[in-house]
Protein backbone atom coordinates (compact mmCIF):
# COMPACT_ATOMS: atom_id res chain seq x y z
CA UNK A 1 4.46 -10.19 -13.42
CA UNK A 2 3.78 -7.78 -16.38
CA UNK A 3 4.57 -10.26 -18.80
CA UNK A 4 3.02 -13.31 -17.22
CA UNK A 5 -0.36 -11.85 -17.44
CA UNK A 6 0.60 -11.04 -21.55
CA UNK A 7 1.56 -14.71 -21.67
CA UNK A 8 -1.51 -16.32 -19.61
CA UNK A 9 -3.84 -13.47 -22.13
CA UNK A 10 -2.12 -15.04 -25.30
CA UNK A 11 -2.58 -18.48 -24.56
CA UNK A 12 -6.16 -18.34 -22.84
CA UNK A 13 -7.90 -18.54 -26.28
CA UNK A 14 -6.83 -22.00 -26.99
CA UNK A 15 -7.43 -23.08 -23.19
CA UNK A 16 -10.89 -22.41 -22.83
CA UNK A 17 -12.26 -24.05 -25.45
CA UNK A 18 -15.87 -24.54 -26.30
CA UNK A 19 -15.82 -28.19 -24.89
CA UNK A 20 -13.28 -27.27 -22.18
CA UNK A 21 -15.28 -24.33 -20.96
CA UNK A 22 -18.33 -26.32 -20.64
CA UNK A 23 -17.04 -28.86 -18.27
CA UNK A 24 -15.69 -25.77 -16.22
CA UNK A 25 -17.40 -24.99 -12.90
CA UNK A 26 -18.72 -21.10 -12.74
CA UNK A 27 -17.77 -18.58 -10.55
CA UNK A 28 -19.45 -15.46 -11.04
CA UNK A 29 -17.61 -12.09 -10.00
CA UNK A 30 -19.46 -8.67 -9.78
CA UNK A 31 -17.20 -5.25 -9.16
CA UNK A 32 -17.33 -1.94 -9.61
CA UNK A 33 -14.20 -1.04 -12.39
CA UNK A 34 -14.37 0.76 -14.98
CA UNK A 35 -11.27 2.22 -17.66
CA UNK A 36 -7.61 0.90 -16.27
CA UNK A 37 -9.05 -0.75 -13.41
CA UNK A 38 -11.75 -2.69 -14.94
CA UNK A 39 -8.71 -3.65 -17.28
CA UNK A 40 -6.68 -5.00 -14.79
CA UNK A 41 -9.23 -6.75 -13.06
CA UNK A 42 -10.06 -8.15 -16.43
CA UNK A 43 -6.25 -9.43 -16.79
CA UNK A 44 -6.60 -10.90 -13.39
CA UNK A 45 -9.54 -13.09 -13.98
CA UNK A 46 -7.94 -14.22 -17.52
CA UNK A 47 -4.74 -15.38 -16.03
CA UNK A 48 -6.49 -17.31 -13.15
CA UNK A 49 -8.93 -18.72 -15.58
CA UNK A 50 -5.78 -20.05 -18.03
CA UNK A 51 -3.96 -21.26 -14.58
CA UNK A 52 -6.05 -24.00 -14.18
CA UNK A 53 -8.75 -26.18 -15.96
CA UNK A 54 -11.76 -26.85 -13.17
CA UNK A 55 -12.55 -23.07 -12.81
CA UNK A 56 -14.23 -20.45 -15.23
CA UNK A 57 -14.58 -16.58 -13.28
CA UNK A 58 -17.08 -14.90 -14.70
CA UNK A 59 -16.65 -10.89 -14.03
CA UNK A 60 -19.19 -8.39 -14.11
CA UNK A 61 -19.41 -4.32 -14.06
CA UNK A 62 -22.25 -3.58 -12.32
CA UNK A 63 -21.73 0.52 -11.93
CA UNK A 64 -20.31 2.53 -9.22
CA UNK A 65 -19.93 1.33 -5.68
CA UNK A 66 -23.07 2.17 -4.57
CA UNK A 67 -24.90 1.04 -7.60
CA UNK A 68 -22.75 -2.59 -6.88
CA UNK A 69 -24.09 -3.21 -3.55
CA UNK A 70 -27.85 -2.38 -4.06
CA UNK A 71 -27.33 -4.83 -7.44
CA UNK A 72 -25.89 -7.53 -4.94
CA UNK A 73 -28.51 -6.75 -2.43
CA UNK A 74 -31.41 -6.65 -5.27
CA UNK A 75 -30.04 -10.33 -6.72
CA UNK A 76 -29.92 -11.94 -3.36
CA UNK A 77 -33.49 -11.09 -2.54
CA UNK A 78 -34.22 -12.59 -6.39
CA UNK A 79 -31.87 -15.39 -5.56
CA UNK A 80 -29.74 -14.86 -8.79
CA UNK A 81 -26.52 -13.70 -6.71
CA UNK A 82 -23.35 -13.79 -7.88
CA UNK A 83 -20.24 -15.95 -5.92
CA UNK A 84 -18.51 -13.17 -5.23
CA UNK A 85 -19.49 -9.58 -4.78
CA UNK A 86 -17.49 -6.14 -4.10
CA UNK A 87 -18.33 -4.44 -1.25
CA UNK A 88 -16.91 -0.46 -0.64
CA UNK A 89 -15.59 -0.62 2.70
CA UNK A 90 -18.91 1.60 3.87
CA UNK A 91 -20.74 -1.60 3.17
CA UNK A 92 -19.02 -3.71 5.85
CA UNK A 93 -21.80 -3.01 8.50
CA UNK A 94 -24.55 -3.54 6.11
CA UNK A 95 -22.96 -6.96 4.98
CA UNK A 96 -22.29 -8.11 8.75
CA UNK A 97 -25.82 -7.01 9.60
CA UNK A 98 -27.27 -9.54 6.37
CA UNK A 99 -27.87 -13.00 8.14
CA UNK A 100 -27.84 -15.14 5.41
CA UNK A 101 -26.72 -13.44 2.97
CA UNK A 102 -22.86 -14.05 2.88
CA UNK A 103 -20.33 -16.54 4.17
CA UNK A 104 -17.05 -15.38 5.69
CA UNK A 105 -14.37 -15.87 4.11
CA UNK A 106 -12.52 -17.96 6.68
CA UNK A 107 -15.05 -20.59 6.26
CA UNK A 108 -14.65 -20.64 2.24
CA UNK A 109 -11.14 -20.73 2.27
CA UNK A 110 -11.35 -23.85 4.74
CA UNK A 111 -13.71 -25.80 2.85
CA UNK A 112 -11.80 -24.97 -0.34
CA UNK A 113 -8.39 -26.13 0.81
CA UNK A 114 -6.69 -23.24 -0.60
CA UNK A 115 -3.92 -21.40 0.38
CA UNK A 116 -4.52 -19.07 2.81
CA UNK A 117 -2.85 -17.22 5.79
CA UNK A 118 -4.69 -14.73 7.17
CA UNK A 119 -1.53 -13.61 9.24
CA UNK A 120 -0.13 -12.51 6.36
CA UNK A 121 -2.19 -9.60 5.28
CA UNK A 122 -1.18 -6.30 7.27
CA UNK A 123 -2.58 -5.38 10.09
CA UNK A 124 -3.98 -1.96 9.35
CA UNK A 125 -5.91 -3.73 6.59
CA UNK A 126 -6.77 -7.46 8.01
CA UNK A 127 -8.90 -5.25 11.29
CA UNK A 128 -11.16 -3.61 8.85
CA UNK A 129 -12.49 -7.11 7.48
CA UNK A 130 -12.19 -9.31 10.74
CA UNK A 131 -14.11 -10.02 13.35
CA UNK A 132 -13.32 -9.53 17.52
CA UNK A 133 -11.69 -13.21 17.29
CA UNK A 134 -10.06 -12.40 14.17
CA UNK A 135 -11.76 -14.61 12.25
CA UNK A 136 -11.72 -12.98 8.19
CA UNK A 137 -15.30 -12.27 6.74
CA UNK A 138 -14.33 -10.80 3.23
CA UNK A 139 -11.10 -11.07 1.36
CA UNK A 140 -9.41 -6.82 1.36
CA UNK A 141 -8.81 -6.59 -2.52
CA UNK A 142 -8.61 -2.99 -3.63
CA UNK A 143 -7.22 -0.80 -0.36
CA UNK A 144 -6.35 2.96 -0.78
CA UNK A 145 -5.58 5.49 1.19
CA UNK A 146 -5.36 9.45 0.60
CA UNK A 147 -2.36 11.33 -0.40
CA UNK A 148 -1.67 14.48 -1.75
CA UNK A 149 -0.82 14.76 -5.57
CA UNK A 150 1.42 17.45 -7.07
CA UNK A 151 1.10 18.80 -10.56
CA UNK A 152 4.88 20.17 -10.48
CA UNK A 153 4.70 22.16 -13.60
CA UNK A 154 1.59 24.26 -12.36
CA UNK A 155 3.71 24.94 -9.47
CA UNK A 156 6.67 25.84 -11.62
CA UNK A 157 4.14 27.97 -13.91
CA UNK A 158 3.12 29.81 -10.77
CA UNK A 159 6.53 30.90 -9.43
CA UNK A 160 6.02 28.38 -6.37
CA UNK A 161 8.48 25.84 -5.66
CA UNK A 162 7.19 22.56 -6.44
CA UNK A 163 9.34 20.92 -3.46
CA UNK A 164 8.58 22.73 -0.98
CA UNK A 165 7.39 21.43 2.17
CA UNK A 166 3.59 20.51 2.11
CA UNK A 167 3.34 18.23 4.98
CA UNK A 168 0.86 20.39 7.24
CA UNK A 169 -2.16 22.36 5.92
CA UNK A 170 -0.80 25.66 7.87
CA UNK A 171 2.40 24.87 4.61
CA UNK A 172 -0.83 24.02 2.03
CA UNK A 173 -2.24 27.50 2.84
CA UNK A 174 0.53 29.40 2.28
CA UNK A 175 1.23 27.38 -1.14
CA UNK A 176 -2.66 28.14 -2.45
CA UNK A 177 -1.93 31.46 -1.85
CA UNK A 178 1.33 31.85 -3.83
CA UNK A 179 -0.23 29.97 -6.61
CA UNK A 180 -3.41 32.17 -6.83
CA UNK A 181 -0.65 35.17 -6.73
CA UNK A 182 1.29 33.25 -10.00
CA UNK A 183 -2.20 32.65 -12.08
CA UNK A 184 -3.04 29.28 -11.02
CA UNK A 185 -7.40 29.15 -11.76
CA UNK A 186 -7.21 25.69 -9.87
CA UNK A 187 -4.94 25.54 -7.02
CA UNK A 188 -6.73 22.57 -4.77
CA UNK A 189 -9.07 20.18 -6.09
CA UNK A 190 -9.92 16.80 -4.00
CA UNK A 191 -12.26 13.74 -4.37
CA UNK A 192 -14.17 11.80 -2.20
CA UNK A 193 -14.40 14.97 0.23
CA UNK A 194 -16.15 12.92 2.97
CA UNK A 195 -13.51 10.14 2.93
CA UNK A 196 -10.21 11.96 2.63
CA UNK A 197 -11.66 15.95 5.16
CA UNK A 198 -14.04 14.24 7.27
CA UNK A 199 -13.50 9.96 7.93
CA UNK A 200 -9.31 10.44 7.59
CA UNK A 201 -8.98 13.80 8.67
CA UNK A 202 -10.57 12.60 12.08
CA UNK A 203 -8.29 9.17 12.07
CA UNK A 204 -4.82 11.14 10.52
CA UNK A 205 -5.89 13.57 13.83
CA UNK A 206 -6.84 10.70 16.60
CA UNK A 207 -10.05 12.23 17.21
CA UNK A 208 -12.88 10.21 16.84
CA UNK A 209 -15.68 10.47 14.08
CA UNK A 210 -18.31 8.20 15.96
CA UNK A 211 -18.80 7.02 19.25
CA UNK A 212 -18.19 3.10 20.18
CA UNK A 213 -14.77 3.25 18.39
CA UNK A 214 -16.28 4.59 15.22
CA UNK A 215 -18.72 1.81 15.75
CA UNK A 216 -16.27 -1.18 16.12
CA UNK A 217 -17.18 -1.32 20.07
CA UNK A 218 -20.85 -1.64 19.23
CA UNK A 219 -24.56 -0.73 17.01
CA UNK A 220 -25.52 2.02 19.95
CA UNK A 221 -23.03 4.59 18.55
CA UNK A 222 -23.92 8.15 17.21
CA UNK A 223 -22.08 10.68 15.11
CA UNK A 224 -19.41 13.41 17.06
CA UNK A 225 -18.09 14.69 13.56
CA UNK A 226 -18.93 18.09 15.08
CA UNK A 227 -15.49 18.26 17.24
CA UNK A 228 -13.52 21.37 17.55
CA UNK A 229 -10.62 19.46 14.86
CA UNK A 230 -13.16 18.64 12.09
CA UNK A 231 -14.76 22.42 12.57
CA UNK A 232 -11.69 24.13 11.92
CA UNK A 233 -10.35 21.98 9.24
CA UNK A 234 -13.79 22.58 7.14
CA UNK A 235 -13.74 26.29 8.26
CA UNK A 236 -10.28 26.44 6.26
CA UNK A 237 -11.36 24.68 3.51
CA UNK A 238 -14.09 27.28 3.59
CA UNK A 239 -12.29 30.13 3.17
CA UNK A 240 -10.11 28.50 0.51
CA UNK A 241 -13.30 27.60 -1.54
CA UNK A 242 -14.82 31.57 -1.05
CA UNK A 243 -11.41 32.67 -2.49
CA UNK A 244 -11.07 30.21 -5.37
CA UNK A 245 -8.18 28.74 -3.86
CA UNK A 246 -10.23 25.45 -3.85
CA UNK A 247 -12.26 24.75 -6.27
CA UNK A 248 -15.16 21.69 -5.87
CA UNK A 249 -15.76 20.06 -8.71
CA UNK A 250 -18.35 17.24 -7.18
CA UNK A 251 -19.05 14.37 -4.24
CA UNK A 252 -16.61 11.35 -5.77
CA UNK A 253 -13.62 11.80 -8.08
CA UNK A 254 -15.08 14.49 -10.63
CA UNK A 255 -12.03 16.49 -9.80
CA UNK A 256 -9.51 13.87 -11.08
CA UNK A 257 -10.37 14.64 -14.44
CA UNK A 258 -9.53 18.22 -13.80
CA UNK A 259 -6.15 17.06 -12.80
CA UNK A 260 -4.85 14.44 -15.02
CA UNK A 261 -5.70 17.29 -17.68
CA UNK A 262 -3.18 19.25 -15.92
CA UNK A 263 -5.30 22.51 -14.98
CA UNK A 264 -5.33 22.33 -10.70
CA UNK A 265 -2.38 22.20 -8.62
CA UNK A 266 -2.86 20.06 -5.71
CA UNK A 267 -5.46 17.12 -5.44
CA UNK A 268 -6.29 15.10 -2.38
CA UNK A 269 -7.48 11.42 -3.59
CA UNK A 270 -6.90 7.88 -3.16
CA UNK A 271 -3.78 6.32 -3.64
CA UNK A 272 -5.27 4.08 -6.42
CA UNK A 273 -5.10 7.46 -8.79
CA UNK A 274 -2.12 6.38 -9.27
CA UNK A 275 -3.34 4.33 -12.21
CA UNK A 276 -4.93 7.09 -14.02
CA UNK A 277 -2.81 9.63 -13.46
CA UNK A 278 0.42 7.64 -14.27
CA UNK A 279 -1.49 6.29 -17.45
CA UNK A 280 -2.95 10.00 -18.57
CA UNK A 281 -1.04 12.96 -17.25
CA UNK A 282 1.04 14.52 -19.44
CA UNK A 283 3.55 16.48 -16.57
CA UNK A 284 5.46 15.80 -13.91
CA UNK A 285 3.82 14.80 -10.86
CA UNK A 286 4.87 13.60 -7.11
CA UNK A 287 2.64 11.96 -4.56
CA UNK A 288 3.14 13.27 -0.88
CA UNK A 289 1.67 12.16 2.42
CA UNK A 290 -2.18 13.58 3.44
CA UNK A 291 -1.24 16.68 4.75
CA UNK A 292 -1.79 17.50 8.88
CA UNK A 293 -2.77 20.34 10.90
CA UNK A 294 0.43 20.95 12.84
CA UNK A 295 -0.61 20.94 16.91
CA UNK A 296 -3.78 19.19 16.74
CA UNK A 297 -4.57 15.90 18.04
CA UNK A 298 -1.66 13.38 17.60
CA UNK A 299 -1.42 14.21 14.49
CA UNK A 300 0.07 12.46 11.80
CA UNK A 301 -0.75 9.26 13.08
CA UNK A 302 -2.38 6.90 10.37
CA UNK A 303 -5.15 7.31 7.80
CA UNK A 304 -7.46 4.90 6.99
CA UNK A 305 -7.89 2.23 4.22
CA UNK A 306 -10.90 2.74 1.24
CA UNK A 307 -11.66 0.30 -1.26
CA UNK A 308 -13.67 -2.83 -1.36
CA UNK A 309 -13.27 -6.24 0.07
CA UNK A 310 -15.11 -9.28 -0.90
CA UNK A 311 -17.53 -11.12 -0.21
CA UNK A 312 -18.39 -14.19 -0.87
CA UNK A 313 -22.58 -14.90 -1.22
CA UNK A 314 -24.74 -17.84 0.41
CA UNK A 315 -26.84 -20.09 -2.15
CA UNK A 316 -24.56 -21.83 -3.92
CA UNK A 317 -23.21 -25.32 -4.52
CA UNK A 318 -20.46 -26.87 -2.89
CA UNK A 319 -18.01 -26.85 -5.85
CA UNK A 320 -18.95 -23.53 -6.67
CA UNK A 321 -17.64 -21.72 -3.29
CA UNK A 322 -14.57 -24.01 -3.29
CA UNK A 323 -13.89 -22.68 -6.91
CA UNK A 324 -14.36 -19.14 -5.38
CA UNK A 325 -11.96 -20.04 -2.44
CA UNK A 326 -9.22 -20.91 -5.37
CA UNK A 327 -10.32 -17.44 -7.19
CA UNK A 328 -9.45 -15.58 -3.62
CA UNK A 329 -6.40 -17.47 -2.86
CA UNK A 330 -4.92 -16.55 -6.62
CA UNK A 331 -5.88 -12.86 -5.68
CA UNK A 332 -3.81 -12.94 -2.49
CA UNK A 333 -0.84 -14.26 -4.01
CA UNK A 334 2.39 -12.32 -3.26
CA UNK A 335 2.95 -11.97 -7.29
CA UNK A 336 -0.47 -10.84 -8.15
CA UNK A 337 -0.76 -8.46 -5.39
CA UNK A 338 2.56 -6.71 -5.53
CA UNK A 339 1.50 -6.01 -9.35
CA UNK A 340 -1.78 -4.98 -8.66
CA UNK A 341 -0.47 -2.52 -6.59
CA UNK A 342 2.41 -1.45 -8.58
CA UNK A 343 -0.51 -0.78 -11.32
CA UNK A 344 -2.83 0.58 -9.30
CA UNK A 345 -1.61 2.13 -6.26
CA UNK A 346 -3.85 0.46 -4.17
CA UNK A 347 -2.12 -0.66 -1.21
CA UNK A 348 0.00 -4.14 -0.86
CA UNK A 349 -2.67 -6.29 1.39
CA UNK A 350 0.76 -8.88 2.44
CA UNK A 351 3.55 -8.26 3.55
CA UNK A 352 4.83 -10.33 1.30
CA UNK A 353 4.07 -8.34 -1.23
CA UNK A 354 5.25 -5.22 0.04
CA UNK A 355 8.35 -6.60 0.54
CA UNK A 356 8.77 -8.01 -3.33
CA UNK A 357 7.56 -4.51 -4.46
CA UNK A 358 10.26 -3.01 -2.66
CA UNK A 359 12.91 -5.83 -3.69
CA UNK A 360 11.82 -4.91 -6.91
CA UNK A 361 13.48 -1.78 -6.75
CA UNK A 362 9.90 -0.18 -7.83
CA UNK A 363 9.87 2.33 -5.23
CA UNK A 364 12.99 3.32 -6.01
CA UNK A 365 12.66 3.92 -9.53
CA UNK A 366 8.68 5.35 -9.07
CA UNK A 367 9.64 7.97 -6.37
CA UNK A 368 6.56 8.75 -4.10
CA UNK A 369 4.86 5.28 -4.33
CA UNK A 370 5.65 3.85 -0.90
CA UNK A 371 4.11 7.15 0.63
CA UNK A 372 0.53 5.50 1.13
CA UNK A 373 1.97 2.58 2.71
CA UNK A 374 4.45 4.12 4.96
CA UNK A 375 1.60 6.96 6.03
CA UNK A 376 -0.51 3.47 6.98
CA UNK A 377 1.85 1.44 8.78
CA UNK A 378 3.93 3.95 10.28
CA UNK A 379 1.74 4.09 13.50
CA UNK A 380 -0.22 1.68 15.27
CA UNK A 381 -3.56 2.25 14.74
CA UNK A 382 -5.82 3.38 18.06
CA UNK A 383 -9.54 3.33 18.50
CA UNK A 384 -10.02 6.80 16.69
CA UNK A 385 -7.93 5.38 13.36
CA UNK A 386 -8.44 1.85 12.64
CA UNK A 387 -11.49 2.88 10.63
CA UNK A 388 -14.98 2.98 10.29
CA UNK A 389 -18.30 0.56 10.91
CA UNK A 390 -21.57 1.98 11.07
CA UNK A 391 -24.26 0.83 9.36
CA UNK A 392 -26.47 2.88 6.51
CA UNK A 393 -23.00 4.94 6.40
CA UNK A 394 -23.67 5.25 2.61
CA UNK A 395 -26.79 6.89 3.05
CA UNK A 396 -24.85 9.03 6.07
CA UNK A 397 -22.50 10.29 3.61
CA UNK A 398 -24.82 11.68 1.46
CA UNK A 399 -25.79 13.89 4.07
CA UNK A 400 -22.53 14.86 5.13
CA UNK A 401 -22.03 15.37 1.14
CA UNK A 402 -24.70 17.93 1.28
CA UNK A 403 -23.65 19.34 4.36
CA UNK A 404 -20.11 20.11 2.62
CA UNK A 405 -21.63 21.38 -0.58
CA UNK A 406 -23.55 24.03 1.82
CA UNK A 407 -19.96 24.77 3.36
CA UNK A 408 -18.27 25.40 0.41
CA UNK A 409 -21.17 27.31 -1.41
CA UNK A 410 -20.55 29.69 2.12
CA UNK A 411 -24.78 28.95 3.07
CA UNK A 412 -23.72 27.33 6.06
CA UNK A 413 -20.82 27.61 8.76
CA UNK A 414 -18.67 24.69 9.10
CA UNK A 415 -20.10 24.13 12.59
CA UNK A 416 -23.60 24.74 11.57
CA UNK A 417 -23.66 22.20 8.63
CA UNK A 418 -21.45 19.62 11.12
CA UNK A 419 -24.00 20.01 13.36
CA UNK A 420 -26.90 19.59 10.66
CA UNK A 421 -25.24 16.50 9.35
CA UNK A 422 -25.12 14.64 13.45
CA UNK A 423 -28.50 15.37 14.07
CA UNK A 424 -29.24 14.00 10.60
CA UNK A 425 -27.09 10.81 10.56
CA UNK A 426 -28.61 9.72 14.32
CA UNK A 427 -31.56 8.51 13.39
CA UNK A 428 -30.31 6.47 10.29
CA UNK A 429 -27.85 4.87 13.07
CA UNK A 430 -30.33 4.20 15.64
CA UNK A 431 -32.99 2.71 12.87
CA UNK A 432 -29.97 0.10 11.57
CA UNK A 433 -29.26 -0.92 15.32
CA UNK A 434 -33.12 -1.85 15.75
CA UNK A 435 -32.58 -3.77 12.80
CA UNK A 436 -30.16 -5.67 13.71
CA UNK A 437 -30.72 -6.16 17.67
């Protein structure tokens, strides 16, 4: 796949020429990558673009996440919005909530005539984005889910066996301690600390995070992120921050900086490190599954997808969306996905493509990279862990952002700032369900 995107990437040049590109219909495509991501993306819409000769994708950066939805939301109300817009999977209430605004996906890819089989992407990925009938209202693109990294030479630096068993926090306790003891200055770092210690802890634990199925069962739910499980994890974590055994380093993936350069231990992020840390660390490293407190809840029984879908935006010609439904239908290919995620890390949204990953022999000879799909599909998902839709949730994790900075800065007991952060969060939920009654 590797070298057909170098091929497509030599030749585009003399496809797209001036008079060629003119006659070309315009899809415009707004995301939120940046460094080996935005490159890939970039190679993506290249090769699609040199595939065919009725199409021209258009891609735009438009910041982080966040800053990518409000730009979205900004350009629809100015009617200059783009074809296609990515959406972090916190977004999905908001876009199901804007009448209007988008058109699902299933309807595109009907109108288009593409290629499409919504049966094929797996399950614990397809829920997220579908409605009650099943119906599909974005395409899943870029889906992650946490792991644990492993820096084995700090371990090996420290005295601490770099294979030894971390697969429960009681075993990650034990192994911050040991490296404090050898001179490790960074032992744990994570990312995205709401995400991977509040949204999957609760899911990887089968207790729930929200009421109404996390909000899948209905607009009238309210935050229970207060439970006994979530108190003692972030009691833990606690600790381990007041003894510099975990170190914060800030609310999204600040700390992966601090661990491709080789200086912390252990880092819980997003499988889709994977490109950055393959691409920039200069030791050994393994992934390994999100780790579990042994004896509470069901745990392990499946984390829950990140990422971005996307969506495809009302206003726009006829020719235009079925030009978008080709764009989506290339992205869902077998070949294209099972090297986006063998680039990425992001998960394989087909089985298909899981299947030619591992027919590849790539998991074989990258040891560690079928952890994030395996800890996803191992388990069938329940109401607790098939994820998350609650509306304003971005502006919710802000507050629970705060509410873990107080933790770790020791101002506030785990209980105290869970607590803080429900009563909080409430009213945001209740305002979105008036909204949207």
């Amino acid at each position: 796949m590797k070298r057909s995107i170098i091929g497509t990437l030599a030749v585009a040049s003399t496809l797209l020429t001036p008079i060629a590109a003119s006659a070309q219909t315009e899809v415009h495509f707004w995301h939120a990558f940046t460094g080996r991501l935005g490159e890939l993306v970039a190679a993506q819409v290249e090769e699609f673009n040199a595939s065919q000769d009725d199409y021209v994708v258009v891609q735009s950066h438009k910041g982080n996440y966040s800053e990518t939805l409000n730009a979205g939301i900004a350009a629809f109300r100015a009617q200059e919005q783009p074809h296609i817009l990515m959406v972090f999977e916190v977004g999905t209430a908001t876009m199901m909530a804007a009448d209007g605004a988008t058109r699902p996906v299933h309807e595109v890819m009907a109108q288009s005539g593409a290629e499409f089989r919504p049966d094929a992407f797996i399950s614990a990925v397809n829920g997220y984005y579908t409605t009650t009938d099943g119906d599909m209202l974005s395409l899943p693109f870029n889906a992650s889910t946490p792991v644990l990294w492993v820096n084995r030479n700090a371990f090996e630096a420290a005295g601490v066996d770099p294979d030894m068993d971390l697969s429960t926090w009681q075993n990650v306790g034990d192994a911050l301690t040991a490296l404090q003891d050898g001179g490790s200055e960074c032992p744990l770092v994570t990312a995205w600390q709401s995400w991977i210690h509040l949204e999957n802890f609760s899911a990887y634990h089968d207790v729930p995070f929200a009421t109404q199925d996390n909000g899948f069962a209905g607009l009238d739910t309210e935050l229970v992120l207060n439970g006994e499980a979530q108190v003692a994890h972030l009691t833990a974590m606690g600790e381990w921050a007041k003894e510099g055994k975990f170190i914060y380093t800030g609310r999204r993936n600040e700390g992966g900086a601090n661990f491709r350069a080789g200086e912390c231990a252990l880092f819980t992020e997003s499988s889709a490190g994977y490109a950055g840390i393959s691409s920039e660390a200069e030791f050994d490293f393994d992934v390994r599954p999100l780790p579990y407190w042994e004896g509470v809840g069901n745990a392990p029984l499946n984390t829950i997808i990140g990422g971005a879908s996307l969506w495809v935006m009302e206003g726009h010609e006829d020719d235009e969306y079925t030009g978008a439904g080709e764009f989506l239908s290339f992205l869902s290919s077998s070949d294209v996905q099972a090297s986006w995620h063998q680039n990425t890390g992001y998960l394989p949204i087909t089985a298909e493509a899981g299947d030619a990953t591992r027919l590849s022999g790539f998991y074989e000879k990258n040891l560690g990279t079928e952890v994030a799909v395996l800890q996803m599909t191992a388990n069938e998902p329940t109401a607790n862990s098939k994820g998350l839709r609650l509306g304003s949730f971005d502006q919710i994790r802000g507050i629970i952002d705060e509410e873990l900075e107080a933790i770790w800065a020791g101002d506030k007991t785990a209980q105290e700032a869970m607590d803080s952060a429900v009563e909080r969060g409430n009213p945001l939920l209740r305002r979105f369900e008036q909204a949207n009654r």
